[in-house]
Protein backbone atom coordinates (compact mmCIF):
# COMPACT_ATOMS: atom_id res chain seq x y z
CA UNK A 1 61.60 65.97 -29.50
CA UNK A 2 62.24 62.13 -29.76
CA UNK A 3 65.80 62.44 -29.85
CA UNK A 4 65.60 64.76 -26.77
CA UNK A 5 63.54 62.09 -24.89
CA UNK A 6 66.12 59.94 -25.96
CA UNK A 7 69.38 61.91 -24.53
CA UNK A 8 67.38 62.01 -21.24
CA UNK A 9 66.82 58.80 -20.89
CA UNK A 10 70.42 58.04 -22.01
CA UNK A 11 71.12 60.32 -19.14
CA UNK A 12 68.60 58.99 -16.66
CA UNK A 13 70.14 55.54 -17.13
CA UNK A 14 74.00 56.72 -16.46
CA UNK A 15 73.06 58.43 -13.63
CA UNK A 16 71.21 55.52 -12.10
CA UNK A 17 74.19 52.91 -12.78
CA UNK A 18 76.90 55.59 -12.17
CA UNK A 19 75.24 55.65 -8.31
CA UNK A 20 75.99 52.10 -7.60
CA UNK A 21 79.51 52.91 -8.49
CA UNK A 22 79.93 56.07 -6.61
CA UNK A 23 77.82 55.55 -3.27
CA UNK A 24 79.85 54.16 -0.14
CA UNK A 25 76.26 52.53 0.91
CA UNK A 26 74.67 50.13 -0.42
CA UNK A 27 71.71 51.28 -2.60
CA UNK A 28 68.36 49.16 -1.89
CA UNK A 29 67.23 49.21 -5.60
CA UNK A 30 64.44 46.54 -4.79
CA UNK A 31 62.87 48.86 -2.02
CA UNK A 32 63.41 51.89 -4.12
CA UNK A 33 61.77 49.68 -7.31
CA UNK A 34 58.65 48.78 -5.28
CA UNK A 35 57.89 52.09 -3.91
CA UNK A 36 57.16 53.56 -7.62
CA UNK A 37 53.99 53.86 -9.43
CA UNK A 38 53.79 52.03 -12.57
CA UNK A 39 54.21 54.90 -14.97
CA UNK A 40 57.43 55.44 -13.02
CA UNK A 41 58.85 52.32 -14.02
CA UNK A 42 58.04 51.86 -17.73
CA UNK A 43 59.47 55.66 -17.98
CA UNK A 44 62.58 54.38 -16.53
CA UNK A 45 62.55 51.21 -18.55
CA UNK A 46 61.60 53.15 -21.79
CA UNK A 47 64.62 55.13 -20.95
CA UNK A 48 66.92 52.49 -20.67
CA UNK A 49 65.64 51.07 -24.35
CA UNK A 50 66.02 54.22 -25.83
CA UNK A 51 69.56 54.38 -24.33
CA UNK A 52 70.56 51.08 -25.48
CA UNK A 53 69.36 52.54 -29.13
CA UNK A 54 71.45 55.01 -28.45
CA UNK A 55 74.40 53.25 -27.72
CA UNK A 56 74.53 51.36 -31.07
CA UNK A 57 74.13 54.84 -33.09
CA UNK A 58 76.77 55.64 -31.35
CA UNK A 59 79.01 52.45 -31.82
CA UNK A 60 77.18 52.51 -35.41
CA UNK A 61 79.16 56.21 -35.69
CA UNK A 62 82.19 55.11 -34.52
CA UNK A 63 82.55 51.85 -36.59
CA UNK A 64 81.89 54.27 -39.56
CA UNK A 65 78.81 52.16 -40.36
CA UNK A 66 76.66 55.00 -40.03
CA UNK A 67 78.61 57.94 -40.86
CA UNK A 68 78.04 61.42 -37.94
CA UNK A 69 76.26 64.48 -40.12
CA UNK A 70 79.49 66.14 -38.17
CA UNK A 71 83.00 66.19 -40.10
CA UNK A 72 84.72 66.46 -36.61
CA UNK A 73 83.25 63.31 -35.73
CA UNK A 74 83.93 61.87 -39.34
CA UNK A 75 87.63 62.59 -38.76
CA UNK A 76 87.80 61.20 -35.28
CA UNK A 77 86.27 58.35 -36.53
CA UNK A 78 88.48 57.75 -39.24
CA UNK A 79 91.62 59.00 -37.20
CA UNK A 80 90.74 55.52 -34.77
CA UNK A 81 91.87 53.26 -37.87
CA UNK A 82 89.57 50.70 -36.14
CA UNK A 83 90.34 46.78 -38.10
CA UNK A 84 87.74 45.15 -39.37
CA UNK A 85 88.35 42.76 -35.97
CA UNK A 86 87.48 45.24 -34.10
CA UNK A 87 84.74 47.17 -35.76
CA UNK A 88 82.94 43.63 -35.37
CA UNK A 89 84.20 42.85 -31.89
CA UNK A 90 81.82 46.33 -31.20
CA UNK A 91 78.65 45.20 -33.13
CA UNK A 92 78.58 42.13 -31.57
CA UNK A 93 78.32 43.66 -28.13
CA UNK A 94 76.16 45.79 -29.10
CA UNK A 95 73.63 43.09 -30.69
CA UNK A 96 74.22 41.65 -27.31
CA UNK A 97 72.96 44.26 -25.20
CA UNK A 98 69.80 45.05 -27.32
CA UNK A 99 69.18 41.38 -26.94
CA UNK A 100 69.80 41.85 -22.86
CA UNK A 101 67.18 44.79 -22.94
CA UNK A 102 64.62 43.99 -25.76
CA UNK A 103 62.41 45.65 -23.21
CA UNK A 104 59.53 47.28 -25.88
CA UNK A 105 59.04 43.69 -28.18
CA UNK A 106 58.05 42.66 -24.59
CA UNK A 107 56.31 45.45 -22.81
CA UNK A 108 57.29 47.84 -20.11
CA UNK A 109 54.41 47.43 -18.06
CA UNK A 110 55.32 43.47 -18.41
CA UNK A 111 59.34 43.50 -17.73
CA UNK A 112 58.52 46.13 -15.00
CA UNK A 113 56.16 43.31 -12.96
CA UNK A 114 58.78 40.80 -13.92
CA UNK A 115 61.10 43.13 -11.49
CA UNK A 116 58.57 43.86 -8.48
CA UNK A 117 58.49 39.86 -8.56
CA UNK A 118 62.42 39.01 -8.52
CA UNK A 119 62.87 42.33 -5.85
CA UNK A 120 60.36 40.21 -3.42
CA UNK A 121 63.37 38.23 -2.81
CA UNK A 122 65.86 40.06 -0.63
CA UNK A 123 68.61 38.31 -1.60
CA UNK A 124 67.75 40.43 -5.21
CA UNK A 125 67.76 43.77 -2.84
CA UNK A 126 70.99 45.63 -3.76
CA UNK A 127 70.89 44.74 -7.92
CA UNK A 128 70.78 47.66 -10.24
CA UNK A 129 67.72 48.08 -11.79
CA UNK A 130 69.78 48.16 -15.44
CA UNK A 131 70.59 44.43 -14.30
CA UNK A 132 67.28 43.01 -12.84
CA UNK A 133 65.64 43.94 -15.98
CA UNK A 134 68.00 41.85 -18.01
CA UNK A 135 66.99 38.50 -15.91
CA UNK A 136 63.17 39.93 -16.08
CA UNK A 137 63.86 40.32 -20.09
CA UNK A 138 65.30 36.29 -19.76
CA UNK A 139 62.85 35.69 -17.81
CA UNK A 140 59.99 36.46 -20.15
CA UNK A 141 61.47 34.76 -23.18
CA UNK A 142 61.24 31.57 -21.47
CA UNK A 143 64.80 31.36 -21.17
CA UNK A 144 65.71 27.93 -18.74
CA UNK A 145 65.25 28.84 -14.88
CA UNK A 146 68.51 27.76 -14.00
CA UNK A 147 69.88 30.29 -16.07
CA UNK A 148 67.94 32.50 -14.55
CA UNK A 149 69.03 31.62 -10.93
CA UNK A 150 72.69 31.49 -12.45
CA UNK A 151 72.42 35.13 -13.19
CA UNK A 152 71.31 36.13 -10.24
CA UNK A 153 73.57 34.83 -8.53
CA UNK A 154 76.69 36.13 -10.61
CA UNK A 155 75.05 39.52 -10.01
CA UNK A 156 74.42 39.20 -6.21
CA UNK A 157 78.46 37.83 -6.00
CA UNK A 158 79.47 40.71 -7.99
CA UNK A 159 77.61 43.30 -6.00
CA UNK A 160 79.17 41.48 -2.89
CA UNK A 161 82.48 41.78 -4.45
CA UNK A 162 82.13 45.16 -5.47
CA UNK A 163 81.00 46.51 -2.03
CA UNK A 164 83.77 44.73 -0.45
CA UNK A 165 86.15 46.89 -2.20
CA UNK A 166 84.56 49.59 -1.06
CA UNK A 167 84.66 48.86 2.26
CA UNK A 168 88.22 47.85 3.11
CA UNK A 169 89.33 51.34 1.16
CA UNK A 170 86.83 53.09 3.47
CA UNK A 171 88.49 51.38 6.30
CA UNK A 172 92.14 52.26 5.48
């Protein structure tokens, strides 16, 4: 059953971020945040933890530090002839994003009022939830507030960006 839970909310989270990346519009995540109950939220945010676990099995498997109970997989993994450069390269982003998302040493219910607060500013409007919850996550570990404001504002930029792109291929 856990590992089911965990597959969904794997899933939940892709489907979220894979929106942003599909949709012509722009998606209000900050309205869309604010308009769900509390349960709501630290569902989603549990989801995204239990995806990020997920993601270092998975880069766990194919590093061959945690070998698959499949052979196929086994093979494949071997067949990849990752270097030892490499094979490290993917542990340390992975280390990174649990850091990014160390959403249940803090709290759901805590990261997810950490978002309602930086979604009262519009300018935060349009950021994926995935992303506001990593400033919400700096945020709460008392990480400086310019840093805080500096991510923000690389994500607003790159939503800008992003949505600019999508317009002038629209328009062609």
């Amino acid at each position: 059953m856990n590992h089911f839970k965990s597959m969904i909310g794997c899933v939940l989270a892709i489907v979220l971020v894979c929106g942003v990346t599909f949709s012509q519009e722009r998606r209000e995540y900050g309205r869309q945040w604010q308009q769900l109950d509390l349960s709501q939220r630290t569902l989603y945010l549990s989801g995204l933890q239990e995806g990020a676990y997920n993601m270092m099995f998975f880069a766990k498997n194919i590093t061959g530090d945690l070998p698959s109970e499949d052979e196929l997989s086994n093979r494949l993994v071997k067949e990849l002839n990752l270097n030892q450069s490499q094979k490290h390269k993917i542990d340390t982003l992975m280390e990174k994003r649990l850091k990014e998302i160390n959403i249940s040493s803090l709290g759901t219910g805590v990261v997810a009022d950490v978002m309602v607060n930086l979604y009262k500013d519009p300018a935060n409007i349009y950021i994926p939830w995935d992303e506001i919850s990593k400033v919400a996550v700096m945020r709460l570990q008392g990480k400086p507030e310019d840093d805080v404001i500096r991510a923000l504002q690389t994500l607003r930029q790159a939503i800008d960006r992003l949505y600019e792109g999508k317009n002038k291929h629209s328009n062609e």
